[in-house]
Protein backbone atom coordinates (compact mmCIF):
# COMPACT_ATOMS: atom_id res chain seq x y z
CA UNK A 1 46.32 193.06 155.99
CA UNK A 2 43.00 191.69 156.88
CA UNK A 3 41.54 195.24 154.56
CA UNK A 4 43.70 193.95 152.06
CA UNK A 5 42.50 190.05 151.96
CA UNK A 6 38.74 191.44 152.56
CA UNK A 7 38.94 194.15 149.44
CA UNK A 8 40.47 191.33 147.48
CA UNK A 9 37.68 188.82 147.50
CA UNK A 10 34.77 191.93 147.37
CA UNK A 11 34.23 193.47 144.70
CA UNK A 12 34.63 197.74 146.28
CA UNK A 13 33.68 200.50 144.55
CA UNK A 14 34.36 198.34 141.33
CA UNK A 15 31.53 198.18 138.91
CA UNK A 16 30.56 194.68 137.35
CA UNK A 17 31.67 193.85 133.66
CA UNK A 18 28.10 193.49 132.90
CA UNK A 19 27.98 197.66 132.42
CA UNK A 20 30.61 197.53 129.99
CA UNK A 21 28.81 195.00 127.74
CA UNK A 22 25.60 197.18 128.59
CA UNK A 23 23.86 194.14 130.07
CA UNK A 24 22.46 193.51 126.23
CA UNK A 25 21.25 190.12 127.10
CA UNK A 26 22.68 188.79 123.91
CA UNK A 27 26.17 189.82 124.13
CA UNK A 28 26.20 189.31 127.72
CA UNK A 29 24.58 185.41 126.68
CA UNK A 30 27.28 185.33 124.12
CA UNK A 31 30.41 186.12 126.57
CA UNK A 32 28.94 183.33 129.86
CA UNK A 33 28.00 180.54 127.14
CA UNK A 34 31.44 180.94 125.34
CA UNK A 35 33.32 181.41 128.64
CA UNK A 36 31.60 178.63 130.21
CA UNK A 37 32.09 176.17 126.99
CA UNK A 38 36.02 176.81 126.94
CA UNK A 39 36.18 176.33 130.83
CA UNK A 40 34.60 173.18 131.08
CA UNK A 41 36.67 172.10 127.87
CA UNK A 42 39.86 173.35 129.81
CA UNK A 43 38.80 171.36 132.96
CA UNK A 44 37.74 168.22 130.76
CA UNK A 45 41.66 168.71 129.02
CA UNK A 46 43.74 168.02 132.07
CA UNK A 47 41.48 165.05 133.36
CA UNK A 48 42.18 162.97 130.13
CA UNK A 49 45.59 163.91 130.25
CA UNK A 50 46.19 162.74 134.07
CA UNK A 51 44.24 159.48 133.40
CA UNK A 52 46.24 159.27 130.46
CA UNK A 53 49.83 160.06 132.63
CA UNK A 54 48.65 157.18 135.40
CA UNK A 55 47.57 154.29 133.08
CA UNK A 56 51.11 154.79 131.38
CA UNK A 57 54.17 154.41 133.52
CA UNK A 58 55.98 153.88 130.54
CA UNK A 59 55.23 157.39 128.94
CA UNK A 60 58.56 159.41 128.91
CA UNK A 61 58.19 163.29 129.84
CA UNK A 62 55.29 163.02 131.82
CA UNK A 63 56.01 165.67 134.15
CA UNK A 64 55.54 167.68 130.83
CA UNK A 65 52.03 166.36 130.53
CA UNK A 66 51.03 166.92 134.26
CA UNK A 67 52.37 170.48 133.80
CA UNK A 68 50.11 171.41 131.08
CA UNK A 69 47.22 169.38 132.87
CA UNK A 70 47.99 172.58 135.32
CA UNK A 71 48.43 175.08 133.13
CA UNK A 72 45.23 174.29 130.62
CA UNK A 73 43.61 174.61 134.13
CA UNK A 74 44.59 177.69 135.08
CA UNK A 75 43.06 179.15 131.53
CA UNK A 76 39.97 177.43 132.65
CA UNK A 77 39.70 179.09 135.98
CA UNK A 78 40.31 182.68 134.16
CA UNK A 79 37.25 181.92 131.65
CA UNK A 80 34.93 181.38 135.01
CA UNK A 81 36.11 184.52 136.60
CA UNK A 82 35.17 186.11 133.50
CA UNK A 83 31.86 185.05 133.68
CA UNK A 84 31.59 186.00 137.62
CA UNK A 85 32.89 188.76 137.20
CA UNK A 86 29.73 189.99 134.89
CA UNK A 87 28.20 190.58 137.98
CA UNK A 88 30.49 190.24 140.72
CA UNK A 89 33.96 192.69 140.07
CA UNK A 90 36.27 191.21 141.93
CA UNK A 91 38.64 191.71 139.73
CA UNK A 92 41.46 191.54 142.36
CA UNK A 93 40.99 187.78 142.68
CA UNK A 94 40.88 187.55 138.61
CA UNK A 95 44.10 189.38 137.92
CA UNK A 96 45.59 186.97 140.49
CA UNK A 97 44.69 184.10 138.69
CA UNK A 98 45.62 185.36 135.62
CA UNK A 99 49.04 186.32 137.09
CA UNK A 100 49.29 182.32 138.28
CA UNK A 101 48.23 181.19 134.86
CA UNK A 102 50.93 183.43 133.59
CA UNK A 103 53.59 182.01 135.80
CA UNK A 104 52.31 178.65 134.59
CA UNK A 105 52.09 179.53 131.33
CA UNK A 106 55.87 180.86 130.96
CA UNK A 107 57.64 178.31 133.86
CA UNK A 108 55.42 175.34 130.89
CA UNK A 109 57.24 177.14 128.03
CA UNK A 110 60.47 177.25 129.25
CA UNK A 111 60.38 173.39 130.52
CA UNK A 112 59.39 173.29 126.82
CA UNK A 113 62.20 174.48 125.15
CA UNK A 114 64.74 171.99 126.31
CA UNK A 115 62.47 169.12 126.05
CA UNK A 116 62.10 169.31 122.21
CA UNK A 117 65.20 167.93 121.28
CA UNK A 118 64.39 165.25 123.12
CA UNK A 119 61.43 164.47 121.87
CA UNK A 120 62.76 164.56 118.50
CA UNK A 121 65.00 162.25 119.23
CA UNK A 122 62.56 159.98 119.84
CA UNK A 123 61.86 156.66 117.36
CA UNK A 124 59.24 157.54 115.12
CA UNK A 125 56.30 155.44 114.99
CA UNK A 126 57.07 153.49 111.70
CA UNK A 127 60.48 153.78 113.20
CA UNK A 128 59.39 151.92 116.24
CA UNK A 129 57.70 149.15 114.02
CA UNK A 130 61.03 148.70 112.29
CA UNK A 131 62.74 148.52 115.70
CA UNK A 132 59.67 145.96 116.77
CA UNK A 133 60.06 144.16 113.89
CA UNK A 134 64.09 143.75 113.56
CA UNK A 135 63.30 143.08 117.55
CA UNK A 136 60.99 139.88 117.17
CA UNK A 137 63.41 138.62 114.06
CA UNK A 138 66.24 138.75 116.87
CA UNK A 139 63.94 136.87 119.18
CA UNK A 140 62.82 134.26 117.10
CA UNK A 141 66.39 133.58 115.54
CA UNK A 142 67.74 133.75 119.18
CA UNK A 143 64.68 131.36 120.29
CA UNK A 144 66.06 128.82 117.40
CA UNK A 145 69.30 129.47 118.33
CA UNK A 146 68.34 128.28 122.12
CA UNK A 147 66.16 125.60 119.88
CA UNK A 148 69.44 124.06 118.24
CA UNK A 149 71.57 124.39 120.73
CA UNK A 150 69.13 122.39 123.29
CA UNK A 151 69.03 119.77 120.35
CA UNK A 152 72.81 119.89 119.89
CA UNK A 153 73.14 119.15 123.67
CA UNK A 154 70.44 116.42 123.62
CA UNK A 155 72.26 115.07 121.15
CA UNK A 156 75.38 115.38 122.81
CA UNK A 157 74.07 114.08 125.77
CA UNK A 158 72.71 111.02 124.04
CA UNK A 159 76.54 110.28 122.18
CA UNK A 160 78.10 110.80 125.77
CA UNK A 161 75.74 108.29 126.99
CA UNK A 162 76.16 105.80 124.43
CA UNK A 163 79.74 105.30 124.65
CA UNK A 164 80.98 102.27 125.62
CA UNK A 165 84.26 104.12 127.03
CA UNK A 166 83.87 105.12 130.34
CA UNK A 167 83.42 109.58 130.52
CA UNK A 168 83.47 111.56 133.61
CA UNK A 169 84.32 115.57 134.49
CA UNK A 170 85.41 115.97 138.46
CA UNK A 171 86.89 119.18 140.27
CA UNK A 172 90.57 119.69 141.08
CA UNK A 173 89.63 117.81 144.39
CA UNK A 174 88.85 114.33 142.63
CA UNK A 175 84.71 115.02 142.86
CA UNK A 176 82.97 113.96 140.46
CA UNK A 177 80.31 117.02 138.72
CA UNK A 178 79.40 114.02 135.64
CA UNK A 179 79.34 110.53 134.83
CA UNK A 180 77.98 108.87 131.75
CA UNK A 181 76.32 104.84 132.14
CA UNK A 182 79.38 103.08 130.92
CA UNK A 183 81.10 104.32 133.63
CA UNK A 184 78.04 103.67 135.83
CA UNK A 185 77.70 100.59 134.68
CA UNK A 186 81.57 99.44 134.68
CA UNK A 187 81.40 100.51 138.78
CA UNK A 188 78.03 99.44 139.10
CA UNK A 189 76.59 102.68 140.74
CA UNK A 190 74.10 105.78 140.03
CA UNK A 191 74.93 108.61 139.18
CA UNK A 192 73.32 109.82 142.16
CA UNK A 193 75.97 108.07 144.54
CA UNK A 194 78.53 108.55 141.95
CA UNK A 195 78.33 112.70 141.40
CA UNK A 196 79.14 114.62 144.61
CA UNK A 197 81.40 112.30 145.56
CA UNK A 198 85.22 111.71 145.25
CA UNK A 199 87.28 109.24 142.21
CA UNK A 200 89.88 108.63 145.04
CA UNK A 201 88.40 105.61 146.43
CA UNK A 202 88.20 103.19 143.48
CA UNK A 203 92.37 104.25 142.21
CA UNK A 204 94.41 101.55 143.21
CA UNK A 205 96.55 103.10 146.49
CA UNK A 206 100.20 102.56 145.01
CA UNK A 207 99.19 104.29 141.26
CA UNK A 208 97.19 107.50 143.46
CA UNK A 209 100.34 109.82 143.97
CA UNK A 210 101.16 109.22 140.40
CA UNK A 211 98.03 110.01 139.32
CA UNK A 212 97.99 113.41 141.19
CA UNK A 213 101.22 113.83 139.80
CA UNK A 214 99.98 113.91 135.94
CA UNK A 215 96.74 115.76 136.55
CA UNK A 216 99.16 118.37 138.15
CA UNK A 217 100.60 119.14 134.83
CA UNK A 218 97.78 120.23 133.43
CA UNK A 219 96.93 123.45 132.40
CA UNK A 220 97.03 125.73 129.57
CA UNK A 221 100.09 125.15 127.84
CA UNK A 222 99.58 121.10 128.16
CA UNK A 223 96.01 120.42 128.27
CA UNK A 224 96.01 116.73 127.86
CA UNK A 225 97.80 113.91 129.39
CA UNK A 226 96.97 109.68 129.09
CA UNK A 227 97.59 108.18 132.08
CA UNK A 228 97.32 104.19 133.18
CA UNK A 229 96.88 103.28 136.18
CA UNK A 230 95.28 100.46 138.36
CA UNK A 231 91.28 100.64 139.76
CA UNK A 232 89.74 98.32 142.25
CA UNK A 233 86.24 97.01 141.33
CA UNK A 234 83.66 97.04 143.53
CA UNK A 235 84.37 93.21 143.90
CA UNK A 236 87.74 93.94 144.74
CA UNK A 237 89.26 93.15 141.53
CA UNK A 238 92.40 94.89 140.42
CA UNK A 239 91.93 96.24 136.56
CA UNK A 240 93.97 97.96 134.56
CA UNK A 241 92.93 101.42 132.73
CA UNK A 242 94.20 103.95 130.73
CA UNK A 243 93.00 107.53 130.58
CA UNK A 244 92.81 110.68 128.55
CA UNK A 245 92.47 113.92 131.15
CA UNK A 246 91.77 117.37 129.50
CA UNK A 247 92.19 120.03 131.88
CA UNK A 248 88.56 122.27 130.57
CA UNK A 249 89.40 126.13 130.58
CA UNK A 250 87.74 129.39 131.07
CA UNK A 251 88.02 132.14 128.60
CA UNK A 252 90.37 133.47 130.92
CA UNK A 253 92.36 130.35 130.88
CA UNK A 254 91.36 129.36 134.29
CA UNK A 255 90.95 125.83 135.57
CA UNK A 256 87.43 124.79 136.13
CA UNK A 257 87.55 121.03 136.12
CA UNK A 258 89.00 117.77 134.93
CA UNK A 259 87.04 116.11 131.92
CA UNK A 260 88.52 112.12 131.50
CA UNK A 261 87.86 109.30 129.27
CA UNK A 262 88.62 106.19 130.29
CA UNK A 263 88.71 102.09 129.09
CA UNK A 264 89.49 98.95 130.77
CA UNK A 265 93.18 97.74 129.13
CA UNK A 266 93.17 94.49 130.94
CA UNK A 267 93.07 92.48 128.47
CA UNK A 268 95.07 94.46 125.84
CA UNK A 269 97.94 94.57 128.18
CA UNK A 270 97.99 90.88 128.56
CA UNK A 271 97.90 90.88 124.75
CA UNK A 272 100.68 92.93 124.86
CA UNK A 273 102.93 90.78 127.41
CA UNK A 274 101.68 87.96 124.96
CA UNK A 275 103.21 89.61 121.82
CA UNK A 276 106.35 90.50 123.50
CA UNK A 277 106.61 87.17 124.39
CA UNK A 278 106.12 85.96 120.96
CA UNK A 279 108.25 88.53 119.40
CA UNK A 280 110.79 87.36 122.12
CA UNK A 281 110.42 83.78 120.88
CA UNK A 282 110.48 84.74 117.35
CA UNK A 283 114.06 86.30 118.12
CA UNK A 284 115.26 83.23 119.46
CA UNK A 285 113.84 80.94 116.93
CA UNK A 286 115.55 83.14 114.67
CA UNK A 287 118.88 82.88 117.07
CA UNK A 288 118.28 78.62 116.99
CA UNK A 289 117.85 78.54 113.22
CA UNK A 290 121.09 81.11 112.60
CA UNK A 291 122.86 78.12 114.99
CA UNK A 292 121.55 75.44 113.24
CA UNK A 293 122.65 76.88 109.55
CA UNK A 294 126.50 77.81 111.11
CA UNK A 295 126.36 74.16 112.69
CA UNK A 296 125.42 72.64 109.73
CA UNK A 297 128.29 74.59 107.35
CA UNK A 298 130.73 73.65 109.98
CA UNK A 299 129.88 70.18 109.37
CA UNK A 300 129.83 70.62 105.50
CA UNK A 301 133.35 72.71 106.04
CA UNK A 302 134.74 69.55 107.53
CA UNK A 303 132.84 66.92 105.02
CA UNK A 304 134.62 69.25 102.26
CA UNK A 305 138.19 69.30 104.19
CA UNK A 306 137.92 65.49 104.87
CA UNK A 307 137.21 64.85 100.86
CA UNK A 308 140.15 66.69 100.12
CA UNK A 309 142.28 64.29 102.29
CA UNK A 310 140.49 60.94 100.19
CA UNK A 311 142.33 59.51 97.44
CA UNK A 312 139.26 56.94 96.72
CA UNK A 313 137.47 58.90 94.13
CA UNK A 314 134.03 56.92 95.25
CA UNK A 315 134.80 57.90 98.67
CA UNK A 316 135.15 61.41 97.69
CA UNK A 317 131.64 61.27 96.24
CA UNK A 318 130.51 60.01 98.80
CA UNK A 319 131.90 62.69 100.73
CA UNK A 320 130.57 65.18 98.38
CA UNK A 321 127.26 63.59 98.53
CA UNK A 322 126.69 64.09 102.19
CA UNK A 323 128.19 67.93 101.65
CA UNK A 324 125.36 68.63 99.58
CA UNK A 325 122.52 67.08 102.02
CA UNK A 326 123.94 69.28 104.73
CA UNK A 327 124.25 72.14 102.27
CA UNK A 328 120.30 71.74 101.60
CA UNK A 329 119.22 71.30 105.04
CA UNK A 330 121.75 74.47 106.15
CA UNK A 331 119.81 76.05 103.11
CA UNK A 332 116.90 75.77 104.80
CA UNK A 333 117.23 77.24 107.97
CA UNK A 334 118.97 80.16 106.35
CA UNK A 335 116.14 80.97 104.59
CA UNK A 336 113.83 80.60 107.71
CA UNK A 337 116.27 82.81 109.37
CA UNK A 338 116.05 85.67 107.31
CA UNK A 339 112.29 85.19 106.67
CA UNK A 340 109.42 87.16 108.08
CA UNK A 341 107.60 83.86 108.58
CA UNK A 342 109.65 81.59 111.07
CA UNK A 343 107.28 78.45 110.50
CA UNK A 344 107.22 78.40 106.20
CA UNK A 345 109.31 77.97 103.65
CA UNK A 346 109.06 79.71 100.15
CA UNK A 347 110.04 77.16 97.49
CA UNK A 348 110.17 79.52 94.85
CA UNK A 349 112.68 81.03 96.84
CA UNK A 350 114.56 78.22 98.10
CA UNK A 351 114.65 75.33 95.27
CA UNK A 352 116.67 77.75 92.48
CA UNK A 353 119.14 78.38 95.37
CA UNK A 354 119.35 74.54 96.03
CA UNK A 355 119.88 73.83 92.28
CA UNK A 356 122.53 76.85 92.00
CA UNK A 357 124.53 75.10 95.16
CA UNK A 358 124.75 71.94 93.48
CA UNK A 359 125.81 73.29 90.48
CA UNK A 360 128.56 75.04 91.45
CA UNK A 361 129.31 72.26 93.67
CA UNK A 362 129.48 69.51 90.93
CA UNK A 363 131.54 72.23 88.60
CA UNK A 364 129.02 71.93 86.24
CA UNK A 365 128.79 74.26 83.31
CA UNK A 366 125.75 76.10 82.57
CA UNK A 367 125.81 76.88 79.42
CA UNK A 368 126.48 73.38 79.23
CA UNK A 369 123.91 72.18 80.96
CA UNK A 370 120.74 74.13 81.58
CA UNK A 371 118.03 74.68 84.36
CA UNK A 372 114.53 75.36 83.80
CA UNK A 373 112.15 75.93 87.05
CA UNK A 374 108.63 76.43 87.14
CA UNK A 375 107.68 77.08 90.27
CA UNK A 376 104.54 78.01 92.06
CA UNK A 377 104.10 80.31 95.29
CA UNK A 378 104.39 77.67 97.20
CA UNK A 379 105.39 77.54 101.61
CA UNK A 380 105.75 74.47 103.00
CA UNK A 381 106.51 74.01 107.11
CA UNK A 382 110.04 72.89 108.40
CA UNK A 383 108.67 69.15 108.93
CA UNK A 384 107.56 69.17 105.16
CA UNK A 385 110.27 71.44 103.57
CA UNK A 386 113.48 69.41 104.50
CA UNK A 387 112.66 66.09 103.20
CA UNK A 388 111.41 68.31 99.87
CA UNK A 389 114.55 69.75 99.94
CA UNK A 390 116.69 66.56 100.39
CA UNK A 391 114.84 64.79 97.53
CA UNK A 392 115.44 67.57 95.17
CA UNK A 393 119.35 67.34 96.15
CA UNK A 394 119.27 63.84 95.22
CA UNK A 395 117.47 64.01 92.22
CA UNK A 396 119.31 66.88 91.15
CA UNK A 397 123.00 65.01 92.29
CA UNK A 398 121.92 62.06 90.31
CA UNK A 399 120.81 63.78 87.12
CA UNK A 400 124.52 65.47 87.40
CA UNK A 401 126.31 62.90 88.45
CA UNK A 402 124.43 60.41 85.16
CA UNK A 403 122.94 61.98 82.90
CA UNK A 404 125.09 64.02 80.74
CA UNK A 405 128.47 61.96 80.40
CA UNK A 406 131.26 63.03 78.85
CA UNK A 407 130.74 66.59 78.58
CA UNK A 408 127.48 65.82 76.94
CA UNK A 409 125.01 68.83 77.37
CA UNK A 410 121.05 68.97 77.76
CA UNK A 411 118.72 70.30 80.29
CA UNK A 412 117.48 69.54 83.72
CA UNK A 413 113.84 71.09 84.44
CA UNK A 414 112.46 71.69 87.88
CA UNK A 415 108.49 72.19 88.34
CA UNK A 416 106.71 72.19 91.76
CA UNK A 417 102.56 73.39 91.74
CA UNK A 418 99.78 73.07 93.86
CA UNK A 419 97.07 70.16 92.91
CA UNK A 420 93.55 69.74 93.48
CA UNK A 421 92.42 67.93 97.00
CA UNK A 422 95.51 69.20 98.61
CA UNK A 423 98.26 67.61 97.07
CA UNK A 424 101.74 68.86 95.75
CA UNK A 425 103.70 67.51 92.55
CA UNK A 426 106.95 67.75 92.27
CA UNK A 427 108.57 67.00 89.17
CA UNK A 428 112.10 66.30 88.42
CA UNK A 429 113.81 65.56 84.93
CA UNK A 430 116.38 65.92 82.42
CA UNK A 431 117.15 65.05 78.83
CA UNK A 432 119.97 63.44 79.55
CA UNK A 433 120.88 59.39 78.69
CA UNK A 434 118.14 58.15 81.01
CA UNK A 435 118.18 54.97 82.89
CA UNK A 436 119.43 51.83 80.96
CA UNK A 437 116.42 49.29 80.44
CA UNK A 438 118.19 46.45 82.53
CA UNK A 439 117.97 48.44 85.20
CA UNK A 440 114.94 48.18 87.50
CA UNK A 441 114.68 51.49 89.24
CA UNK A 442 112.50 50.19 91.91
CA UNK A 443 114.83 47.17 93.04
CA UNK A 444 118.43 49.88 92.61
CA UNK A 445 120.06 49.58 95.60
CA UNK A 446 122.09 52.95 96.04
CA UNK A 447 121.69 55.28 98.76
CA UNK A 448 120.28 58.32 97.01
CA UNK A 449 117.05 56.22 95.02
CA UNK A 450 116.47 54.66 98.72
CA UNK A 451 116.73 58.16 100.77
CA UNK A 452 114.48 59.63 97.85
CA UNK A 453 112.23 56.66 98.54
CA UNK A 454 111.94 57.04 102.14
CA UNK A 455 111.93 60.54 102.42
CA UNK A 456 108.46 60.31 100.05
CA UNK A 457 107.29 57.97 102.29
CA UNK A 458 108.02 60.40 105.30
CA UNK A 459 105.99 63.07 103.33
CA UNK A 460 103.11 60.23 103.19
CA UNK A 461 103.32 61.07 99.26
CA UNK A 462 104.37 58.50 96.36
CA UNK A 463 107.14 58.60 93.34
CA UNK A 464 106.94 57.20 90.19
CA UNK A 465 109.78 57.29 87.46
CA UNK A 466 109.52 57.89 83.47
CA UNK A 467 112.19 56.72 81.51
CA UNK A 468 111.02 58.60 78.25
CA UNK A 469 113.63 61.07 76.35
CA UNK A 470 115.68 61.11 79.72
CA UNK A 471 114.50 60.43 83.30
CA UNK A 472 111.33 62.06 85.03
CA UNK A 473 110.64 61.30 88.74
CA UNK A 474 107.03 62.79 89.32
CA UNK A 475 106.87 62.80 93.74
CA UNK A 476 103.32 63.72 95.04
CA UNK A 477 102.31 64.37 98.50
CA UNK A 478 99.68 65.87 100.34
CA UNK A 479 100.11 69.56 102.02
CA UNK A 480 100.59 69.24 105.82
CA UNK A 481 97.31 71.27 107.25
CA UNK A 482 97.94 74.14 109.64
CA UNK A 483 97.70 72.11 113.34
């Protein structure tokens, strides 16, 4: 063995390759400079390709490149035998090497084969730039996208903020994860001692259960529920609230906390309680005036039964007289009763279903005698429209009653409108044989000319009487102002 390793690093009974080239200087010149040029380029080779391998960790295949770095060494080490072996034939040691380079050479090619797919597969450069490119389009849209979306949540932010309702989100525990300034302001706390901690304390203790109850039923299928309950302030005063709860979802539909928007009702319940209350006493106004008008026909009913009984034809009118006053006061709270307004009267309503009542009551014929009304839109209140109503009754009566005897026909006009500085003028007339000059109209005695007097007088208004082509009784007074 030791023969063996000895004869392979001496060069024997070999001769050197010098004889072959005949040591001719040039040739042999030719063979070391070559030889010497494409060993030191074979050496160079694999250092640029290792420095090349280490300063990119990034490269892919670079085991391929360290295994050529070997292999392009190997061919370097054969050219230097060659030239050692000018002079020195051991040519034991330089078929060795060869025989490693070949192993090299064939174990590189095979790892080669395999590995070209690969590497084919690879992006191309201009297919990399595309990539790069489509790559920094994605992260600039993606960086605007983060861009809006911070706006969109500043902005968010600053609505959630603003609100005057009071917002909050808190776990399934009652602790609160946000709270916007109306509701820090409303408790008068940060949202440092607010967040972290639990709602619990500031629900009134008699509405908590319930209000455990209705966040309970929350979930996917019913996401929302309002509920009202009592809070205590921080001065210990008991308010009334009312809130909207969302139960917030996963994509998975599972719970991950309460979100709740809230307002102080306080005062909006008590305007409730006071519109029931009105609404109650607006039913039993209603109720008083439905009493009044059956009151007052019972007393007409037996006004009209008592006539009926009188043989004194005065009497009777007299009777009949009285009737008809009750009939236009009853006529009156009727028309309150089934109005929408329990404090007005419409006169435009209520006069041409005075003047039809007396009609009918006095048998009078219409195409005999005929009605013309010219009314405004005008309510009056209860104080103002009864003593309206009981001077158009008279007026009416006596223009019935006097005007048109003997079956003699003509017309009786009615006309009630609005005047400047707040007054009203009502105007009452007909074309029938007037009021005989003898007669003084302000010194008559009878109970209808004196009631229409001092019911004007009640209205704080004035009448005055034309005796022109029939009679004309002009009344003005001044519209009662809302109290």
């Amino acid at each position: 063995m030791l023969e063996f390793v000895q004869d392979f690093f001496t060069s024997g009974s070999f001769i050197p390759h010098g004889h072959c080239y005949l040591w001719q200087p040039n040739l042999v010149g030719l063979h070391v400079v070559s030889d010497g040029l494409i060993g030191i380029a074979y050496y160079s080779i694999p250092f640029i390709l290792f420095y090349f391998v280490r300063h990119r960790s990034d490269l892919p295949f670079d085991w391929m490149f360290l295994l050529f770095g070997s292999f392009i060494i190997a061919c370097g080490t054969t050219h230097l035998l060659e030239i050692w072996t000018l002079w020195h034939p051991i040519y034991w040691l330089s078929g060795a090497v060869k025989a490693s380079t070949a192993l090299v050479s064939l174990y590189t090619a095979g790892a080669l084969v395999p590995l070209v797919p690969k590497a084919l597969s690879l992006p191309s450069p201009v297919q990399l730039e595309v990539a790069n490119r489509e790559l920094q389009r994605e992260i600039a849209e993606r960086k605007e996208i983060e861009k809006t979306l911070r706006e969109s949540e500043a902005r968010y932010r600053a609505i959630v903020e603003d609100q005057t309702e009071m917002i909050c989100r808190f776990r399934s525990d009652g602790t609160f994860t946000f709270v916007n300034q109306a509701y820090c302001r409303y408790f008068g706390r940060t949202p440092e001692e607010l967040i972290g901690h639990s709602f619990v304390p500031v629900i009134f203790p008699d509405d908590l259960d319930h209000v455990e109850q209705q966040l309970d039923t929350l979930g996917p299928e019913n996401p929302v529920t309002t509920i009202t309950n009592r809070v205590m302030r921080p001065d210990g005063e008991i308010r009334t609230h009312q809130w909207t709860n969302r139960a917030i979802l996963d994509q998975q539909d599972h719970f991950v906390e309460f979100q709740a928007v809230g307002r102080d009702i306080t005062e909006l319940q008590q305007t409730r309680q006071i519109q029931a209350a009105l609404k109650e006493k607006e039913v039993l106004l209603k109720e008083i005036h439905h009493r009044v008008k059956n009151n007052l026909q019972i007393i007409y009913s037996l006004l009209r039964l008592q006539s009926r009984q009188i043989k004194d034809q005065q009497m009777a009118q007299f009777l009949l007289d009285s009737q008809n006053r009750v009939k236009s006061i009853a006529l009156i709270h009727e028309k309150l009763y089934r109005s929408e307004d329990l404090a007005k009267i419409n006169l435009k309503q209520y006069i041409p279903s005075l003047v039809s009542n007396l009609f009918s009551s006095y048998k009078i014929n219409s195409d005999v005698v005929t009605l013309e009304t010219k009314i405004e839109d005008i309510s009056l209140d209860i104080d103002t429209a009864i003593p309206c109503g009981l001077i158009i009754n008279e007026l009416i009566s006596n223009s019935l009653k006097h005007a048109f005897p003997e079956g003699r026909g003509g017309k009786i006009h009615v006309r009630l409108h609005g005047k400047k500085k707040g007054l009203i003028r009502l105007i009452v007339g007909d074309s029938g044989i007037g009021i005989p000059d003898k007669i003084d109209p302000a010194r008559v005695k009878s109970l209808g000319l004196s009631l229409v007097r001092d019911l004007a007088s009640q209205l704080k208004g004035t009448v005055r009487i034309h005796r022109h082509q029939g009679t004309l009784f002009v009344v003005t007074f001044p519209e009662r102002s809302e109290p």
